[in-house]
Each structure stands twice: as C-alpha cells, then as structure tokens.
Protein backbone atom coordinates (compact mmCIF):
# COMPACT_ATOMS: atom_id res chain seq x y z
CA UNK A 1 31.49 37.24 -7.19
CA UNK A 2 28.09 36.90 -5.61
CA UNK A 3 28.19 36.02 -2.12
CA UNK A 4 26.72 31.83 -2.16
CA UNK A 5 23.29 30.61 -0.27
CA UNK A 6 23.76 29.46 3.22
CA UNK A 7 21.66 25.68 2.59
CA UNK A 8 21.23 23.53 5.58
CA UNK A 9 20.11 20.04 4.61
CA UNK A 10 17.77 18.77 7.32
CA UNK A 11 18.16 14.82 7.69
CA UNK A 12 21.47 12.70 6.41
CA UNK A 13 19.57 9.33 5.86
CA UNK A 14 19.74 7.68 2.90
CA UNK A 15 19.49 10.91 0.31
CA UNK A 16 20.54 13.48 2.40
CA UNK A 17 24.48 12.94 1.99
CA UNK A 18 23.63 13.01 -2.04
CA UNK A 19 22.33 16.45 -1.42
CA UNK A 20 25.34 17.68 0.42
CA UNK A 21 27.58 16.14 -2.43
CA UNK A 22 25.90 18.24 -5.02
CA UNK A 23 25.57 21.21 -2.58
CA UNK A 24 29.24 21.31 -1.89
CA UNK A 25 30.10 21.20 -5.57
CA UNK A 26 27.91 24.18 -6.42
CA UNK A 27 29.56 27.26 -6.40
CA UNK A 28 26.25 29.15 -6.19
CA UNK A 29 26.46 26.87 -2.79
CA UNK A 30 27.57 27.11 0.84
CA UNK A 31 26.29 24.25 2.53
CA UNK A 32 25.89 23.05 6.08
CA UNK A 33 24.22 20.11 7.88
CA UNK A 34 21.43 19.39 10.27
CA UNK A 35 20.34 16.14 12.22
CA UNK A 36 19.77 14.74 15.70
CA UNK A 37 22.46 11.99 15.19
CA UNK A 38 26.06 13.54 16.39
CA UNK A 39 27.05 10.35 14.81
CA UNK A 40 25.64 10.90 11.35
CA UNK A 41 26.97 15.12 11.41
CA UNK A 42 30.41 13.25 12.10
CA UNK A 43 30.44 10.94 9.47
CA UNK A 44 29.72 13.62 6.90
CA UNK A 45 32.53 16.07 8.20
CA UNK A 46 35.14 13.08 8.20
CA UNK A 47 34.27 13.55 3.85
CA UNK A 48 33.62 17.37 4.34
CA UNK A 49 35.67 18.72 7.19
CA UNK A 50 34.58 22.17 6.72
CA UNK A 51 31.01 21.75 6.85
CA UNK A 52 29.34 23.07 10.07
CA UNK A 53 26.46 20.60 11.42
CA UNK A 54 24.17 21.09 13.91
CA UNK A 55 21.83 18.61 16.32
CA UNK A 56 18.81 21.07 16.93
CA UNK A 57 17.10 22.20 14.07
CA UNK A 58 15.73 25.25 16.21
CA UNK A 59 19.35 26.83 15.45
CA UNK A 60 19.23 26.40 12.26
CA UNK A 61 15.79 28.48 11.69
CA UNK A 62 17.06 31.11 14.25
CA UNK A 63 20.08 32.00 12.39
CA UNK A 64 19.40 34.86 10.03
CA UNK A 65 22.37 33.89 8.09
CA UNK A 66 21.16 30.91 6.99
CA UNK A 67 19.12 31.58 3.73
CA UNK A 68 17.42 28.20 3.00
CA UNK A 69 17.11 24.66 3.82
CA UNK A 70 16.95 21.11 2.12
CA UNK A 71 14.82 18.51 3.49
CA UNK A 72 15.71 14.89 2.95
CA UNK A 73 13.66 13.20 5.80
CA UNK A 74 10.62 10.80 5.75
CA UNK A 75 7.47 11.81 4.03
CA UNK A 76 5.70 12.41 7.09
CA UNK A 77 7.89 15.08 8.70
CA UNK A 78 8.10 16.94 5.26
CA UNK A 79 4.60 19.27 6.71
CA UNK A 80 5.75 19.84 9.80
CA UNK A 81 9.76 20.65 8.35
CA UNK A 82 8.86 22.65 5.42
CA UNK A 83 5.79 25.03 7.21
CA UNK A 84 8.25 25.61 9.80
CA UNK A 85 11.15 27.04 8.04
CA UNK A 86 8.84 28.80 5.46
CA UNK A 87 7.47 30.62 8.77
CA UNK A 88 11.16 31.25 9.66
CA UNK A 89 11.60 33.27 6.08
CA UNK A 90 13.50 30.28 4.84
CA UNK A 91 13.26 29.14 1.25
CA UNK A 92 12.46 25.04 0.96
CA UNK A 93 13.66 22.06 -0.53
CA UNK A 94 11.92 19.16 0.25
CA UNK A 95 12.26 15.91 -1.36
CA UNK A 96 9.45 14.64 -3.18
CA UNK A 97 6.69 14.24 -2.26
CA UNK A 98 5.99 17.56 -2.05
CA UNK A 99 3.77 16.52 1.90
CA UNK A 100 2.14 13.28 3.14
CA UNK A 101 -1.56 15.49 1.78
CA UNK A 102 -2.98 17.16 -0.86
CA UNK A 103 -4.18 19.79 1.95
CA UNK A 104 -0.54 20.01 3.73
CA UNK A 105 0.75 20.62 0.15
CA UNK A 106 -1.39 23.44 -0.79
CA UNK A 107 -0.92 25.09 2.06
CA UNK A 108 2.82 24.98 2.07
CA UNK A 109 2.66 26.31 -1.87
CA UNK A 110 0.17 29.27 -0.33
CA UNK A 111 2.44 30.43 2.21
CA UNK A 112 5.34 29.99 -0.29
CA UNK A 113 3.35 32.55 -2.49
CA UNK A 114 2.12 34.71 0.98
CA UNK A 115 5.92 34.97 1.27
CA UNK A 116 7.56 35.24 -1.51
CA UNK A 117 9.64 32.22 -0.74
CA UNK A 118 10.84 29.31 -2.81
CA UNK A 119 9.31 26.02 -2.39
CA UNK A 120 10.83 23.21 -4.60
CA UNK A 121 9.67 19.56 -4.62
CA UNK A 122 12.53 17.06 -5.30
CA UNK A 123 11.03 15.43 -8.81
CA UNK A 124 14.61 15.20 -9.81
CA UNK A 125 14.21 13.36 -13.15
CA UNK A 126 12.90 16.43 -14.70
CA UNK A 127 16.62 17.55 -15.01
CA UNK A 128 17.25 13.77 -16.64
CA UNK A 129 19.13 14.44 -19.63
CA UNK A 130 17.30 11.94 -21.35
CA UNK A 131 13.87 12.92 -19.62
CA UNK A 132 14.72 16.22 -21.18
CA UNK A 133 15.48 14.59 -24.67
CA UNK A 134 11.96 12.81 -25.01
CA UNK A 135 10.29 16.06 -23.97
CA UNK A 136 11.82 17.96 -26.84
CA UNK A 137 10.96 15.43 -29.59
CA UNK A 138 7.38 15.38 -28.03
CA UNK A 139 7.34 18.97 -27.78
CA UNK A 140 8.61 19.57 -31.63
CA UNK A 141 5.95 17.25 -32.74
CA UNK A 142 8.16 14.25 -34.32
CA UNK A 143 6.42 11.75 -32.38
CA UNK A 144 2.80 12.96 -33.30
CA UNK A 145 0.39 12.71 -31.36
CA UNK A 146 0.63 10.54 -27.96
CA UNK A 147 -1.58 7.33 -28.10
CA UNK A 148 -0.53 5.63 -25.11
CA UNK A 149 2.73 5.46 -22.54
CA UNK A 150 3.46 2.31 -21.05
CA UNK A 151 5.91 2.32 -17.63
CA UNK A 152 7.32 -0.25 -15.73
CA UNK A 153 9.62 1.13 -11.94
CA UNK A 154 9.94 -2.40 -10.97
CA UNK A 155 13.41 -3.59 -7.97
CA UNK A 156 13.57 -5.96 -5.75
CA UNK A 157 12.94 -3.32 -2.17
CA UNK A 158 13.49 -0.86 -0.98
CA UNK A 159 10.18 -1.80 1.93
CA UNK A 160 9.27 2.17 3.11
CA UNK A 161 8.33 1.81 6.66
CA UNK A 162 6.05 4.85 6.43
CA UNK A 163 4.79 4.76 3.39
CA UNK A 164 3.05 3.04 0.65
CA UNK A 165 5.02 1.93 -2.79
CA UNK A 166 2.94 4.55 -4.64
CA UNK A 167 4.16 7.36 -2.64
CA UNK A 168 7.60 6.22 -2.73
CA UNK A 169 7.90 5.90 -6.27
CA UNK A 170 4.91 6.58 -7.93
CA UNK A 171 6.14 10.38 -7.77
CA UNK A 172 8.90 9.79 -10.33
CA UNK A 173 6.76 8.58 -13.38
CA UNK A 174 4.00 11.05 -12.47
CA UNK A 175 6.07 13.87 -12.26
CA UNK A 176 7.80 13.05 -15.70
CA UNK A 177 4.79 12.34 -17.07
CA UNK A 178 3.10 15.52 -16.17
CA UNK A 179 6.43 17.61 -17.99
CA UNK A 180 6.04 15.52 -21.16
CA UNK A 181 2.29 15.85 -21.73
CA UNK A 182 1.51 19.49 -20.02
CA UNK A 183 -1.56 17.62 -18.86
CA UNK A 184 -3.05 16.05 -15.76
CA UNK A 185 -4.77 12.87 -15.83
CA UNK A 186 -8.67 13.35 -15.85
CA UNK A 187 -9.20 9.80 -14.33
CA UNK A 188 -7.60 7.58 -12.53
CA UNK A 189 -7.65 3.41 -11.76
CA UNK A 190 -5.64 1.66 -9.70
CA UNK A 191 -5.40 -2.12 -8.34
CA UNK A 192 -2.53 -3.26 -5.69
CA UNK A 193 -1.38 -5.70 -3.25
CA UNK A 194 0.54 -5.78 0.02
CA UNK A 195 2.49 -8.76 -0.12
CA UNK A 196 5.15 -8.51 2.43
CA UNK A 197 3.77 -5.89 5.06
CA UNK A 198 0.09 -5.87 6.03
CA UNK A 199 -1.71 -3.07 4.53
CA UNK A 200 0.93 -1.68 2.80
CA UNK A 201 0.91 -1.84 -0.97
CA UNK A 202 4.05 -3.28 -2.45
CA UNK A 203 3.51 -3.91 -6.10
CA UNK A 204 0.61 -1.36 -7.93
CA UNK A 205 -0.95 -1.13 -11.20
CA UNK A 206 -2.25 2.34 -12.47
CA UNK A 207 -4.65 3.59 -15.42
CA UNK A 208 -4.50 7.00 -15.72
CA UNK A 209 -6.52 8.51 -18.45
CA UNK A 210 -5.72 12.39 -20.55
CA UNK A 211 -8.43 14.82 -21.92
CA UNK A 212 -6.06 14.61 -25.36
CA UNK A 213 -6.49 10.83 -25.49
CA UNK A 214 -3.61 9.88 -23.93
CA UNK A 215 -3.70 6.92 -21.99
CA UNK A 216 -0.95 5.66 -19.56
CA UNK A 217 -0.17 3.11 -17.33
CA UNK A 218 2.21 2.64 -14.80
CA UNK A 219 3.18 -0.38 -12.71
CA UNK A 220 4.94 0.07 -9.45
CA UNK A 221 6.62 -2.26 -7.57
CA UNK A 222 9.25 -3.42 -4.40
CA UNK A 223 8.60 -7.11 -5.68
CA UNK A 224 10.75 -8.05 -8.77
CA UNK A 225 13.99 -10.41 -9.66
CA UNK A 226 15.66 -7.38 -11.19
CA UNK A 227 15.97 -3.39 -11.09
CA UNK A 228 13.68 -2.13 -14.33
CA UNK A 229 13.40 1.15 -15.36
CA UNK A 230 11.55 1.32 -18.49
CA UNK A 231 9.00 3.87 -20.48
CA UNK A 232 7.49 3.72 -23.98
CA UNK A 233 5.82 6.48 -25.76
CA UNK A 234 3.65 5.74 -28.61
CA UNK A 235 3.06 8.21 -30.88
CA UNK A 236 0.76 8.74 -34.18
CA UNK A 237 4.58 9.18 -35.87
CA UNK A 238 7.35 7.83 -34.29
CA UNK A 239 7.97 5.84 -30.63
CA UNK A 240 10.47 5.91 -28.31
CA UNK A 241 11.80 3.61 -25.48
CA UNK A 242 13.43 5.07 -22.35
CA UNK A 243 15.51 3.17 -20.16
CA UNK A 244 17.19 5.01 -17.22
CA UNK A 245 19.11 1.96 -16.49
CA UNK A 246 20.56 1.69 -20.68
CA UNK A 247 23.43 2.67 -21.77
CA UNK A 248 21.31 4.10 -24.81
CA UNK A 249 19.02 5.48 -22.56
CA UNK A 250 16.66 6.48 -25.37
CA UNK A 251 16.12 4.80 -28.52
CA UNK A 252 13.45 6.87 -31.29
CA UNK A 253 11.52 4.27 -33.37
CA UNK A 254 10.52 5.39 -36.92
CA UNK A 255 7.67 2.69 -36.91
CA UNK A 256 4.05 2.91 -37.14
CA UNK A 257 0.94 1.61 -38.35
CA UNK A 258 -1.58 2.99 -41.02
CA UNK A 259 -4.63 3.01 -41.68
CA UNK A 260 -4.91 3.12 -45.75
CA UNK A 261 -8.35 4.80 -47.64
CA UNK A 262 -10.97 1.54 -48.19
CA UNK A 263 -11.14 0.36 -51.61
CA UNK A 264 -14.97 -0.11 -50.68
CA UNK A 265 -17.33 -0.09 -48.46
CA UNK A 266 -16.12 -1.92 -44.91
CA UNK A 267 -12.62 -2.63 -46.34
CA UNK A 268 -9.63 -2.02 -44.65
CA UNK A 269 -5.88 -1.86 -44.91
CA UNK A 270 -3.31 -1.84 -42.56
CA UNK A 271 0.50 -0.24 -43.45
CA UNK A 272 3.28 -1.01 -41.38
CA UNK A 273 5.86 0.88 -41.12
CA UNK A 274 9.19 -0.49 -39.51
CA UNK A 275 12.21 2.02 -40.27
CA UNK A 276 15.22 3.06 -38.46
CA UNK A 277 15.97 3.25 -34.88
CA UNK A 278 18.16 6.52 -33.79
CA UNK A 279 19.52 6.74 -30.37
CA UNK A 280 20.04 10.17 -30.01
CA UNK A 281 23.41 11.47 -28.18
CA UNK A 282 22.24 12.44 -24.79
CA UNK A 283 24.52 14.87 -22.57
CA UNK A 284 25.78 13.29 -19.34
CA UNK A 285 25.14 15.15 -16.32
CA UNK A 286 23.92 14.30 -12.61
CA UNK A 287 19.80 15.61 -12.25
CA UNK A 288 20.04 16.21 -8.77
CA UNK A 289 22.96 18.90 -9.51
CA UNK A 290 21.54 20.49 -12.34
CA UNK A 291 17.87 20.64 -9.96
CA UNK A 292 19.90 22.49 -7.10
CA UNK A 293 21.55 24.45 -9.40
CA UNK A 294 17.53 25.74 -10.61
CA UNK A 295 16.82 26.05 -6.83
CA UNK A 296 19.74 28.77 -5.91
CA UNK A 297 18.65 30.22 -9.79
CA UNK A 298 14.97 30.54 -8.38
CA UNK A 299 16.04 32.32 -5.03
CA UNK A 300 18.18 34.56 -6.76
CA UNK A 301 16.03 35.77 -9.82
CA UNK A 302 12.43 34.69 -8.09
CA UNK A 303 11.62 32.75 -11.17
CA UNK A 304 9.61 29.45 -11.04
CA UNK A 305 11.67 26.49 -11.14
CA UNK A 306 11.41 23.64 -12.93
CA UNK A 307 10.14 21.65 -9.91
CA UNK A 308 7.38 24.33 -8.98
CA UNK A 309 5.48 23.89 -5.82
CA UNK A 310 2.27 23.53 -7.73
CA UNK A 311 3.79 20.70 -10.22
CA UNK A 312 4.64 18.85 -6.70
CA UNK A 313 0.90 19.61 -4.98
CA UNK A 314 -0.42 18.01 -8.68
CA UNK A 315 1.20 15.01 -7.96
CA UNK A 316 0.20 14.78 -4.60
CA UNK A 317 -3.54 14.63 -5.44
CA UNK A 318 -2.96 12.06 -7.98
CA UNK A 319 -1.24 9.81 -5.45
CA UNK A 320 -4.19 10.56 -2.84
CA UNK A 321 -6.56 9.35 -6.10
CA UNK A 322 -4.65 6.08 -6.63
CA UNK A 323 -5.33 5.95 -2.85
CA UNK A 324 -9.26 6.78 -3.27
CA UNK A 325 -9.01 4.16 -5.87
CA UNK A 326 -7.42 1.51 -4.12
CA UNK A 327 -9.82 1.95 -1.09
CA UNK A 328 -12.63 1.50 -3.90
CA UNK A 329 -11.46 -1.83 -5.00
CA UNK A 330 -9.93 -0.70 -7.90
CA UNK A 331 -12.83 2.22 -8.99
CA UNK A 332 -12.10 4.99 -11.72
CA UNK A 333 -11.64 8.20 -9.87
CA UNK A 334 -12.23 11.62 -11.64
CA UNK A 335 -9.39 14.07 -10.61
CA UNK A 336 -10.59 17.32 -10.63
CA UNK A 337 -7.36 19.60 -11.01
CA UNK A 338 -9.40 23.13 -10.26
CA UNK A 339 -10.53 21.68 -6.69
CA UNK A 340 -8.75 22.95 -3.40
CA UNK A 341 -8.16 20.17 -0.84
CA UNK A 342 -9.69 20.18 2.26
CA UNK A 343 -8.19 21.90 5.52
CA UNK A 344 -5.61 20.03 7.34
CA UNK A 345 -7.24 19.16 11.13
C-alpha cells in the first residue's frame, strides 16, 4: 500500500475541524494539526487521540516529513500562510479565496508552477454531486443554450470581521459558475449596502455579463429571515432549479418558449411549452471529501485538480471587480481575463 501524505491543517476555527474529519477518513491521508491555541489542539485530540498537533507553525514547515498543509484561517493570513509553506517545498490547501488579491494570488499560482507544487483553492461545491449533475446536462447540450442564471446565497449571518460579504460568499456561486459555463464574465456590475457594520457590505447585488450571451446575476447576502440556497439556469431547451438546501436538489424543467415563423409581415407568435419536470437521482456524497481526495490525487500523479490555482486567481479578480464596481457607485467594469495583476507592495 502506498505510504499516505503527511497534511497539517493550519487553523481549527470554524472549518478547520471539517477538514481534519475528512482528512482522517481518507486513507490516501495521515493527518496532523496546527494552531496557536493549546486549547483548540486539545479539543480536537479528545475526538482524534492520535493526531499529533503542534502550537508553532515554524515546526511544521521544518519537518521534512511533513508533505503538505491545509489552510483554514482568515482570508487575510491565506498570502502570508500559503507563500510560506510553498517556499518550504510544501504543497497547499487553502480555503477559498484563493488570497485577500488578485496580485497575492498570482503570485502564489507562479511559484506553485516555479515549483512544481500543488496549490488548491477550497471552491468545494465543484465536487457537489448535484453541482456536478447540472454541469453534465449543460455540457451534453439538453439545456441548449444558456440565456440567463439567476442566484440567490441569502442567511441570516454569519458577520465576517475581516471581510466583505462578497468575499465570503461570493466565491461559491462564482466558482460554480465558472465550471458550468467554461467562461469568465466579460463585465461586471455590482450595487451593495453595509447595513450592520460600517463600510462593510452585507447584502450585494451582481450583474455579470458572458461573451456567449449569458447573463447572470447573483445576490449575496448576511441579511435574510431564512437560509436560501437557490440557482436557476435558463436554457434555449430545457431549465433547471438547484437548491442545495432541497431534498430534490435539482429539478430539470422541459419548458420553454417559442418563437413561431410570422404569418406576415410584423406578426408574431409565441409557443409555450410546459412539460415534465424530472428530478434526476443525484449520488450522495460529502464535497469537501471527494475535493481532498483530488488534492492527495494531484500530489501523487501531478495532474491539475479540479480546484486549480488559476480557477481560484479567476475568481479573485472578479471579486476585486465587484469591488472596483462598488467603489464606482455601481459602474460596469470590463474584466480583462489576459491581464496580470499588479505587484504586491
């Protein structure tokens, strides 16, 4: 039997115990701790006994044993984390986002390269069974082509100290959005309000515009009565509704509108079509295994994973253009995918 990665995970907060979980289930897997709170290390080895933590994260980069790491802390220490360890020869795991800049991301996915070191953003719903699902009907062309997509990522908190509610959740739909279209957005519009904190956005609204016609929008938001978790695709063909919190967590509508030959001149018909609805069996199985399972897969075969470094630095820039947008009062920002972000100071 192959001998399992050594993977520290840096930070037991809120997410970090869900990586050591999933780590300690893998058999690919041997997995260890690391954070400044004895207290925190001893809560974890009270579940996991045999898990080795450690306070100073200085140990954990000096020991050659250790093959990678897995970093669940806030946004702003995911640079600093991640550029250390790569230096170390350490493959990365950082939860999403990818870094706090466009710049600090591309220059993590560079030295990734440099190195010949995995560097995986956490976008964990792009191992969502039903995520996965809708791709494959988009993919195989049942839907037709894309008109619009429509998503709502609505609960009431959780307020990010550190961080704006785009770059706390705004990640999710525009990673999943990027894996079902194989497109980034060519424009961008955004409008927001901080209603709790000063100066830090709590509920957003998003435009984002495709070169294939696609249009999307996305509303964001720490301010609602109840958790909602809702997408809908519109296609040419078919649509489908996607809700992460359903028990039918997708639902394919065969219904559509068309637009019938004119009998004469400025005539028009409409044709509606309303026919069945098919919720398609969807396999159950926990993302955030199946995405650590691709991460030991990519450090032992050196293939990209699903996750890539450059699919997280994408999404970074199109958070930084909601940003640009915001700051504009709402103005429609071109994204330019081709352009390399400025240096970091």
């Amino acid at each position: 039997m192959t001998t399992p990665l050594r993977i520290t995970v840096i930070g037991l907060g809120y997410w970090g115990p869900n990586l050591v979980r999933n780590l300690f289930e893998l058999p690919e897997a041997e997995v260890s701790v690391c954070d400044m709170r004895p207290e925190a290390i001893a809560a974890i080895r009270r579940r996991y006994p045999s898990i080795e933590g450690r306070t100073r994260l200085e140990e954990v980069l000096e020991d050659p044993e250790i093959d990678a790491v897995a970093i669940a802390t806030p946004v702003g220490s995911h640079y600093q984390l991640a550029l250390s360890a790569l230096l170390a020869g350490k493959h990365v795991f950082v939860e999403k986002p990818l870094a706090a800049s466009a710049a600090a991301s591309s220059e993590l996915v560079a030295l990734a390269a440099e190195r010949d070191l995995v560097l995986m953003p956490g976008h964990t719903f792009l191992y969502s069974p039903p995520v996965n699902t809708i791709r494959d009907l988009i993919q195989s062309g049942e839907l037709g082509d894309i008109y619009f997509v429509s998503a709502s990522r609505v609960n009431l908190g959780l307020h990010q100290p550190d961080v704006s509610v785009v770059w706390d959740l705004g990640p999710h739909d525009f990673s999943i959005l990027r894996y079902w279209l194989d497109e980034t957005p060519t424009h961008v519009s955004a409008t927001s309000r901080s209603c709790v904190l000063p100066d830090t956005p709590d509920v957003v609204f998003i435009n984002m515009e495709y070169a294939s016609g696609t249009i999307a929008h996305v509303e964001l938001s720490w301010l609602a009565p109840s958790k909602l978790r809702r997408t809908t695709i519109v296609g040419s063909r078919k649509m489908v509704v996607y809700d992460d919190t359903s028990s039918e967590p997708v639902r394919v509508f065969d219904s559509g509108v068309q637009l019938a030959n004119p009998a004469s001149f400025g005539e028009y018909h409409l044709s509606y079509r309303t026919g069945d609805i098919i919720s398609p069996h969807v396999d159950p199985a926990e993302p955030l295994f199946l995405e650590l399972r691709d991460f030991c897969t990519a450090i032992r075969s050196g293939a990209t994973p699903r996750s890539s470094g450059a699919l997280g630095l994408e999404v970074v820039r199109l958070i930084e253009a909601v940003d640009h947008s915001l700051d504009d009062e709402g103005t429609r920002i071109a994204l330019d995918a081709a352009r390399e972000p400025a240096a970091i100071d």
